[in-house]
N, C-alpha and C. Protein backbone atom coordinates (compact mmCIF):
# COMPACT_ATOMS: atom_id res chain seq x y z
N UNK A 1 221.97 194.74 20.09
CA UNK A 1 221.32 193.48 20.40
C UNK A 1 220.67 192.88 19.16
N UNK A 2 220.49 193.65 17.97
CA UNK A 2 219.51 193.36 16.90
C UNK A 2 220.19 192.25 15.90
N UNK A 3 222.08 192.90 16.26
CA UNK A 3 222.64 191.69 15.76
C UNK A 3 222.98 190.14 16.01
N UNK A 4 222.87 190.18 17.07
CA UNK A 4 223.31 189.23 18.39
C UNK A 4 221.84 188.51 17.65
N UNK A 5 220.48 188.99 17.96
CA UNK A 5 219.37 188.16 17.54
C UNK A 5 219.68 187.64 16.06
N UNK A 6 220.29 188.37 15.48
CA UNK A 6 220.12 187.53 13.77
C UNK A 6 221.14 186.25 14.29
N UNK A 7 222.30 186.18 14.87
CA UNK A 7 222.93 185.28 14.94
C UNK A 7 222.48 183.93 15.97
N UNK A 8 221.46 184.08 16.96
CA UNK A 8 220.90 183.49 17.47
C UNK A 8 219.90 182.68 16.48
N UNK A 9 219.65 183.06 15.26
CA UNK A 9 218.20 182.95 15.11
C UNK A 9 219.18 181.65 13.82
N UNK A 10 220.87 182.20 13.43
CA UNK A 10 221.02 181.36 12.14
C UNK A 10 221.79 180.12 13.02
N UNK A 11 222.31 180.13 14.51
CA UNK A 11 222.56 179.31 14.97
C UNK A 11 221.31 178.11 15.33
N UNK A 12 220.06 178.85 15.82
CA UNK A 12 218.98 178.26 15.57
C UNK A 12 218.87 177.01 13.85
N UNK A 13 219.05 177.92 13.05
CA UNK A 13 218.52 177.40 11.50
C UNK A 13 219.55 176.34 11.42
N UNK A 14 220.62 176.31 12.13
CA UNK A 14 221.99 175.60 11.84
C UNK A 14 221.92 174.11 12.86
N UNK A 15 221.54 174.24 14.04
CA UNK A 15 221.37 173.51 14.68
C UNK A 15 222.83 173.43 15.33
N UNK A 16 222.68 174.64 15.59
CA UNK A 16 224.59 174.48 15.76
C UNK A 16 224.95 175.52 17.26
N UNK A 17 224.54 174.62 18.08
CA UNK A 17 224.90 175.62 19.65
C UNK A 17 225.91 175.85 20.09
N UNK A 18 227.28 175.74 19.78
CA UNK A 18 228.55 176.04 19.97
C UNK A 18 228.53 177.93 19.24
N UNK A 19 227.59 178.05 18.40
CA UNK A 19 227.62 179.48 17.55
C UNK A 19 226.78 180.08 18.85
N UNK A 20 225.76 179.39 19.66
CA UNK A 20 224.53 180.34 20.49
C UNK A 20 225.16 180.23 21.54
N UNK A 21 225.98 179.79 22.04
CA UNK A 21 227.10 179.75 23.13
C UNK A 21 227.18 181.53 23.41
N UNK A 22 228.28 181.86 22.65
CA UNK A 22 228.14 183.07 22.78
C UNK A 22 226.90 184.32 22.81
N UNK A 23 226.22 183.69 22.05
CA UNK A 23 224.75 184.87 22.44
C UNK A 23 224.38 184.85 23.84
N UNK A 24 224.36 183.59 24.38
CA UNK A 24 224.00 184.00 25.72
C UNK A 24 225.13 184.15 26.55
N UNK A 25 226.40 184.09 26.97
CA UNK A 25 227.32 184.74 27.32
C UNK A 25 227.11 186.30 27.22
N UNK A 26 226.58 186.81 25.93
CA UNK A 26 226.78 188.48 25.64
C UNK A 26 225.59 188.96 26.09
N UNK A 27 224.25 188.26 26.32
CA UNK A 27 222.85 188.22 26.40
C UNK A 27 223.26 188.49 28.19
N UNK A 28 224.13 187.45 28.83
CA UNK A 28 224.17 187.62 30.15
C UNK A 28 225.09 188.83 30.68
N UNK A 29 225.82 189.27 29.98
CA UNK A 29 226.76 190.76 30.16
C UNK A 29 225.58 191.97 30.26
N UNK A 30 224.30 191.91 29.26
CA UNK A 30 223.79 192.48 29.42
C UNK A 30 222.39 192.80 30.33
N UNK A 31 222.47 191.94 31.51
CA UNK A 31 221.58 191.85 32.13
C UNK A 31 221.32 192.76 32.78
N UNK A 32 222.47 192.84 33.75
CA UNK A 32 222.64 193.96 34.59
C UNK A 32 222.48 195.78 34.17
N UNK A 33 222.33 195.84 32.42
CA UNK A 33 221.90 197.12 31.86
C UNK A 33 220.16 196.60 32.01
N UNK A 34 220.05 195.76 32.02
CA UNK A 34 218.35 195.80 31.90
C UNK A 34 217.55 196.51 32.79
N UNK A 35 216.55 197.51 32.47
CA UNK A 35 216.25 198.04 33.73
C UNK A 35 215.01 198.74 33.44
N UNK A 36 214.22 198.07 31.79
CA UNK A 36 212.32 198.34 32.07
C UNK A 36 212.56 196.85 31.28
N UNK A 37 210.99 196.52 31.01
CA UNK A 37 210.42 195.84 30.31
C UNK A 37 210.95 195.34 29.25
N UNK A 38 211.04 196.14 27.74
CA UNK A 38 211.61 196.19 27.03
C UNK A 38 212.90 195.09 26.93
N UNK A 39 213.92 195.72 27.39
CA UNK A 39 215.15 195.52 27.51
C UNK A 39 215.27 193.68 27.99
N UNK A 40 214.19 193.49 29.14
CA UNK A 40 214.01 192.58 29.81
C UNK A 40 213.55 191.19 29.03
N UNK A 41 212.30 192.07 28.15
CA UNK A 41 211.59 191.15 27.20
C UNK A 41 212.60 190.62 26.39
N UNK A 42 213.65 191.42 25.64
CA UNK A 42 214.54 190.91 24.42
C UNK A 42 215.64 189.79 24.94
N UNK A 43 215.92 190.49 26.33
CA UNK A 43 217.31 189.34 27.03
C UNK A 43 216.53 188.16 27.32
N UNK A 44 215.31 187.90 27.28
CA UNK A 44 214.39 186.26 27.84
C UNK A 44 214.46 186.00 26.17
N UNK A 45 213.98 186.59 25.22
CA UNK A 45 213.49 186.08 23.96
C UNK A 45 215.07 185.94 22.97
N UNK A 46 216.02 186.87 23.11
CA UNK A 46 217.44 186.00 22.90
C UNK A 46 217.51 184.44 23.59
N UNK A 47 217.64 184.40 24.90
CA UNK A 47 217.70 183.30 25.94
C UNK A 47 217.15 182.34 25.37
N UNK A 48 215.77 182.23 25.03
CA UNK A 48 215.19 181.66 24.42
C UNK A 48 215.33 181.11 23.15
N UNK A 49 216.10 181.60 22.22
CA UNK A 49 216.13 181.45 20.49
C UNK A 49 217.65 180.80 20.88
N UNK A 50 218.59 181.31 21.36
CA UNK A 50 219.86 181.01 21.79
C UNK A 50 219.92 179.02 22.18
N UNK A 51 218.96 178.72 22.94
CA UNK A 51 219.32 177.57 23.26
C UNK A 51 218.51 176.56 22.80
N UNK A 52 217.53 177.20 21.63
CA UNK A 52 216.73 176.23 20.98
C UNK A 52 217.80 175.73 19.87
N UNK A 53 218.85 176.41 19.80
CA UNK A 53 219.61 175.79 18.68
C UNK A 53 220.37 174.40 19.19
N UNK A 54 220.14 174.00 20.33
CA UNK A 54 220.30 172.89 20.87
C UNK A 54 219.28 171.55 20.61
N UNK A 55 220.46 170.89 19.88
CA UNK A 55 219.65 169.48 19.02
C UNK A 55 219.17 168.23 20.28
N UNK A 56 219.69 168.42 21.76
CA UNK A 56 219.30 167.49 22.80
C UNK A 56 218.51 168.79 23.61
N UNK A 57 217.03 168.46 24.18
CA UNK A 57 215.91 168.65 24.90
C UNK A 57 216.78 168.68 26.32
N UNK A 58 216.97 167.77 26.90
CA UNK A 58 217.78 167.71 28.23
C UNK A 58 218.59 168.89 28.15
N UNK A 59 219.71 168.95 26.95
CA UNK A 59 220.70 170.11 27.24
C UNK A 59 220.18 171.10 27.38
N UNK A 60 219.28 171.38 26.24
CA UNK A 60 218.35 173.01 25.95
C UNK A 60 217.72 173.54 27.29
N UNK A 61 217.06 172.28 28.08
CA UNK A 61 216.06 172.56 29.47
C UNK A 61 217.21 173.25 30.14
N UNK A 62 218.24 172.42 30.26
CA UNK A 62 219.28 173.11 31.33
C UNK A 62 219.69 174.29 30.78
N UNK A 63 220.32 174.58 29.65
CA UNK A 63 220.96 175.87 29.30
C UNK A 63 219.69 177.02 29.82
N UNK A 64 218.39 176.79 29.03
CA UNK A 64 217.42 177.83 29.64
C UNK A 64 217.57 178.14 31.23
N UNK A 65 217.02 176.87 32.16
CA UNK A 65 217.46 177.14 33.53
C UNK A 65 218.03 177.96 33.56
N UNK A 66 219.36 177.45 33.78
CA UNK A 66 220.58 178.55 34.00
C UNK A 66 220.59 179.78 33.77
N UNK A 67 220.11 179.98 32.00
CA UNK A 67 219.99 181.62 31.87
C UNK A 67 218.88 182.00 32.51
N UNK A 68 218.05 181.59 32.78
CA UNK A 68 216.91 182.11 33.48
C UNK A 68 217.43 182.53 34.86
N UNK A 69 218.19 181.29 35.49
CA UNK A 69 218.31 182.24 36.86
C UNK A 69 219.29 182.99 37.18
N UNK A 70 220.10 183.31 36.23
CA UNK A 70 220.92 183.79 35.98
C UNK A 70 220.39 185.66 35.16
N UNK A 71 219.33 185.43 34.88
CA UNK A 71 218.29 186.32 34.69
C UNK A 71 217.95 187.16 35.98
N UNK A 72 217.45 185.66 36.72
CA UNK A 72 216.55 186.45 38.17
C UNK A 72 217.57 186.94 38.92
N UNK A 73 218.85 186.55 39.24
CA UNK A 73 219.90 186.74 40.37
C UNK A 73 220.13 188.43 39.97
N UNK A 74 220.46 188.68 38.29
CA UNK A 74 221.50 190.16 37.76
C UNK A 74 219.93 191.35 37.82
N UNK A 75 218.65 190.95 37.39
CA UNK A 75 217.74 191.89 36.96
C UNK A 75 217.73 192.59 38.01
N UNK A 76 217.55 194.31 37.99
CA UNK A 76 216.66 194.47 39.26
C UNK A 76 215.38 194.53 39.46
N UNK A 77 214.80 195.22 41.00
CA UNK A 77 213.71 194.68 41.44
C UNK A 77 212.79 195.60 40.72
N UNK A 78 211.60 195.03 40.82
CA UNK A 78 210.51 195.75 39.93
C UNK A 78 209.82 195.19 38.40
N UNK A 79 209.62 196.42 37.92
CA UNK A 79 209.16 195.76 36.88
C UNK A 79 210.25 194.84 35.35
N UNK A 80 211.49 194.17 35.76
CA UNK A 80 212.41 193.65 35.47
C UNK A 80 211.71 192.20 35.72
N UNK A 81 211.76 192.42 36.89
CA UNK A 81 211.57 190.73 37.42
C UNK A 81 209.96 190.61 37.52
N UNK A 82 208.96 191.43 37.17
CA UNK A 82 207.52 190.91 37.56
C UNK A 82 207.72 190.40 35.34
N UNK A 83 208.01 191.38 34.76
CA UNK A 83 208.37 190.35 33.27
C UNK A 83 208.99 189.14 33.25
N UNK A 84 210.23 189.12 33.75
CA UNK A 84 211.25 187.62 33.99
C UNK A 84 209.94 186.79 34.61
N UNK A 85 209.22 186.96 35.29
CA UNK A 85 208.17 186.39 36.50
C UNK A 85 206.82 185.90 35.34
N UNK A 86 206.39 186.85 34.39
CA UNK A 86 205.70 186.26 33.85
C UNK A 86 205.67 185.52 32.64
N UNK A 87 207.32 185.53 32.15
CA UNK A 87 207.47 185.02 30.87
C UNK A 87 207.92 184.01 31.70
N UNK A 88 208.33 183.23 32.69
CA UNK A 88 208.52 181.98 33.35
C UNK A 88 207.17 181.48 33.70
N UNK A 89 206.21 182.25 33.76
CA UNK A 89 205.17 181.21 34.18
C UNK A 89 204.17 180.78 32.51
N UNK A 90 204.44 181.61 31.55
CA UNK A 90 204.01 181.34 30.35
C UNK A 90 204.91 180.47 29.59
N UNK A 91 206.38 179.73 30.10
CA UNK A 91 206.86 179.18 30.04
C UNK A 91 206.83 177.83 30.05
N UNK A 92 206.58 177.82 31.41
CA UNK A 92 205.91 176.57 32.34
C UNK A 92 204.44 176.15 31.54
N UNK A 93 203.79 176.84 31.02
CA UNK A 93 202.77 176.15 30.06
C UNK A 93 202.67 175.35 29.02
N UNK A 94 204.00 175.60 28.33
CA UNK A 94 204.68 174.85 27.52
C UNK A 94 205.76 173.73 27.89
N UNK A 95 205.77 173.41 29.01
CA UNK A 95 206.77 172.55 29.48
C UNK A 95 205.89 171.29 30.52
N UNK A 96 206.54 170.12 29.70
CA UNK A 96 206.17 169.22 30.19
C UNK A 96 206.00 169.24 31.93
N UNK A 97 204.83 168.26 32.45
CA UNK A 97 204.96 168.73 33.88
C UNK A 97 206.21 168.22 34.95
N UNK A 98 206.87 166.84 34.32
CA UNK A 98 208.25 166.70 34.56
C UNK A 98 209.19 167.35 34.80
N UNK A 99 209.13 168.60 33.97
CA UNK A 99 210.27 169.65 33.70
C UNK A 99 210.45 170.55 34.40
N UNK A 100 208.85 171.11 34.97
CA UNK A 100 208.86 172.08 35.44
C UNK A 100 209.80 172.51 36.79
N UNK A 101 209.97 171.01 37.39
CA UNK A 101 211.05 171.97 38.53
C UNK A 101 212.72 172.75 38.20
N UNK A 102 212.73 172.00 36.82
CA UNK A 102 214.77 173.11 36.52
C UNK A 102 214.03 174.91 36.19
N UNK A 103 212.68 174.91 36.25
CA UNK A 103 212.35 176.47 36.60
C UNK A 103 212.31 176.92 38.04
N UNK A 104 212.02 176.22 38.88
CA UNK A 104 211.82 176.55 39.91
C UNK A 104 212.79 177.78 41.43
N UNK A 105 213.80 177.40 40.74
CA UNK A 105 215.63 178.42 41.33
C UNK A 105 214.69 179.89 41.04
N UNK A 106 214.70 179.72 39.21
CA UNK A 106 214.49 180.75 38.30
C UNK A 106 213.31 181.86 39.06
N UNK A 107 211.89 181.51 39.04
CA UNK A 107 210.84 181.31 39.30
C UNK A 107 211.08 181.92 40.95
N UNK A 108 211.35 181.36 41.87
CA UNK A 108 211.90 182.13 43.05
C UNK A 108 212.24 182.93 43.55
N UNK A 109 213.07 183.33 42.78
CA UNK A 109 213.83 184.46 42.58
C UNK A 109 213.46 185.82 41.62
N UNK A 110 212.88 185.34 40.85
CA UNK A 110 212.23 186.31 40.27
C UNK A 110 211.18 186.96 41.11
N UNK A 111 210.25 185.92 41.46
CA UNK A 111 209.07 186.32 42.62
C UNK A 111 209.89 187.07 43.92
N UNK A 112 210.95 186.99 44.25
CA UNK A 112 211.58 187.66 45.38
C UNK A 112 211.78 189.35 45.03
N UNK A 113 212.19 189.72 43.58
CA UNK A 113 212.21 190.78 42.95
C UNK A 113 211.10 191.53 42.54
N UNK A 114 210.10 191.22 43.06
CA UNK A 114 208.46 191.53 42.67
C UNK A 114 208.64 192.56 43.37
């Protein structure tokens, strides 16, 4: 995964999301291995670096969505999803209050995995 993050991070520097495409494709293969904290924390904070390399706000909101609930649907229950659960609501602090409902699927579902 340590590599996957360097390439997230130069697609980031590049502004070039056709390269972070694939990080989260490989980010989402690995969901379903996620299964403490850890593991959980790195697949949100890829997710995260992955679609900031997106030069339109609109696109980026949606790509996050998606991986997010796409997060909550594969994690299992426990302490998987009470992390997914609180890095979405420390999320939502940073997001305009407009925005906040393309979390909301995410956010749901995670809380269902509590």
């Amino acid at each position: 995964m340590g590599n996957i993050g360097g390439i997230a991070r130069w697609a980031v520097a590049q502004r070039h999301f056709p390269l972070a495409e694939p990080v989260l494709a490989r980010s989402r293969q690995e969901i379903q291995k996620s299964n403490d904290d850890p593991n959980t924390f790195a697949l949100i904070e890829l997710g995260l670096i992955a679609v900031a390399a997106s030069a339109n706000k609109t696109a980026a909101l949606d790509h996050l969505a998606s991986y997010l609930t796409d997060l909550a649907y594969h994690l299992p229950q426990g302490a998987p999803c009470r992390a997914l659960s609180q890095q979405i609501q420390d999320l939502k602090t940073l997001t305009p209050a407009g925005e906040l409902k393309r979390f909301s699927r995410a956010e749901a579902l995670a809380a269902l995995g509590l």
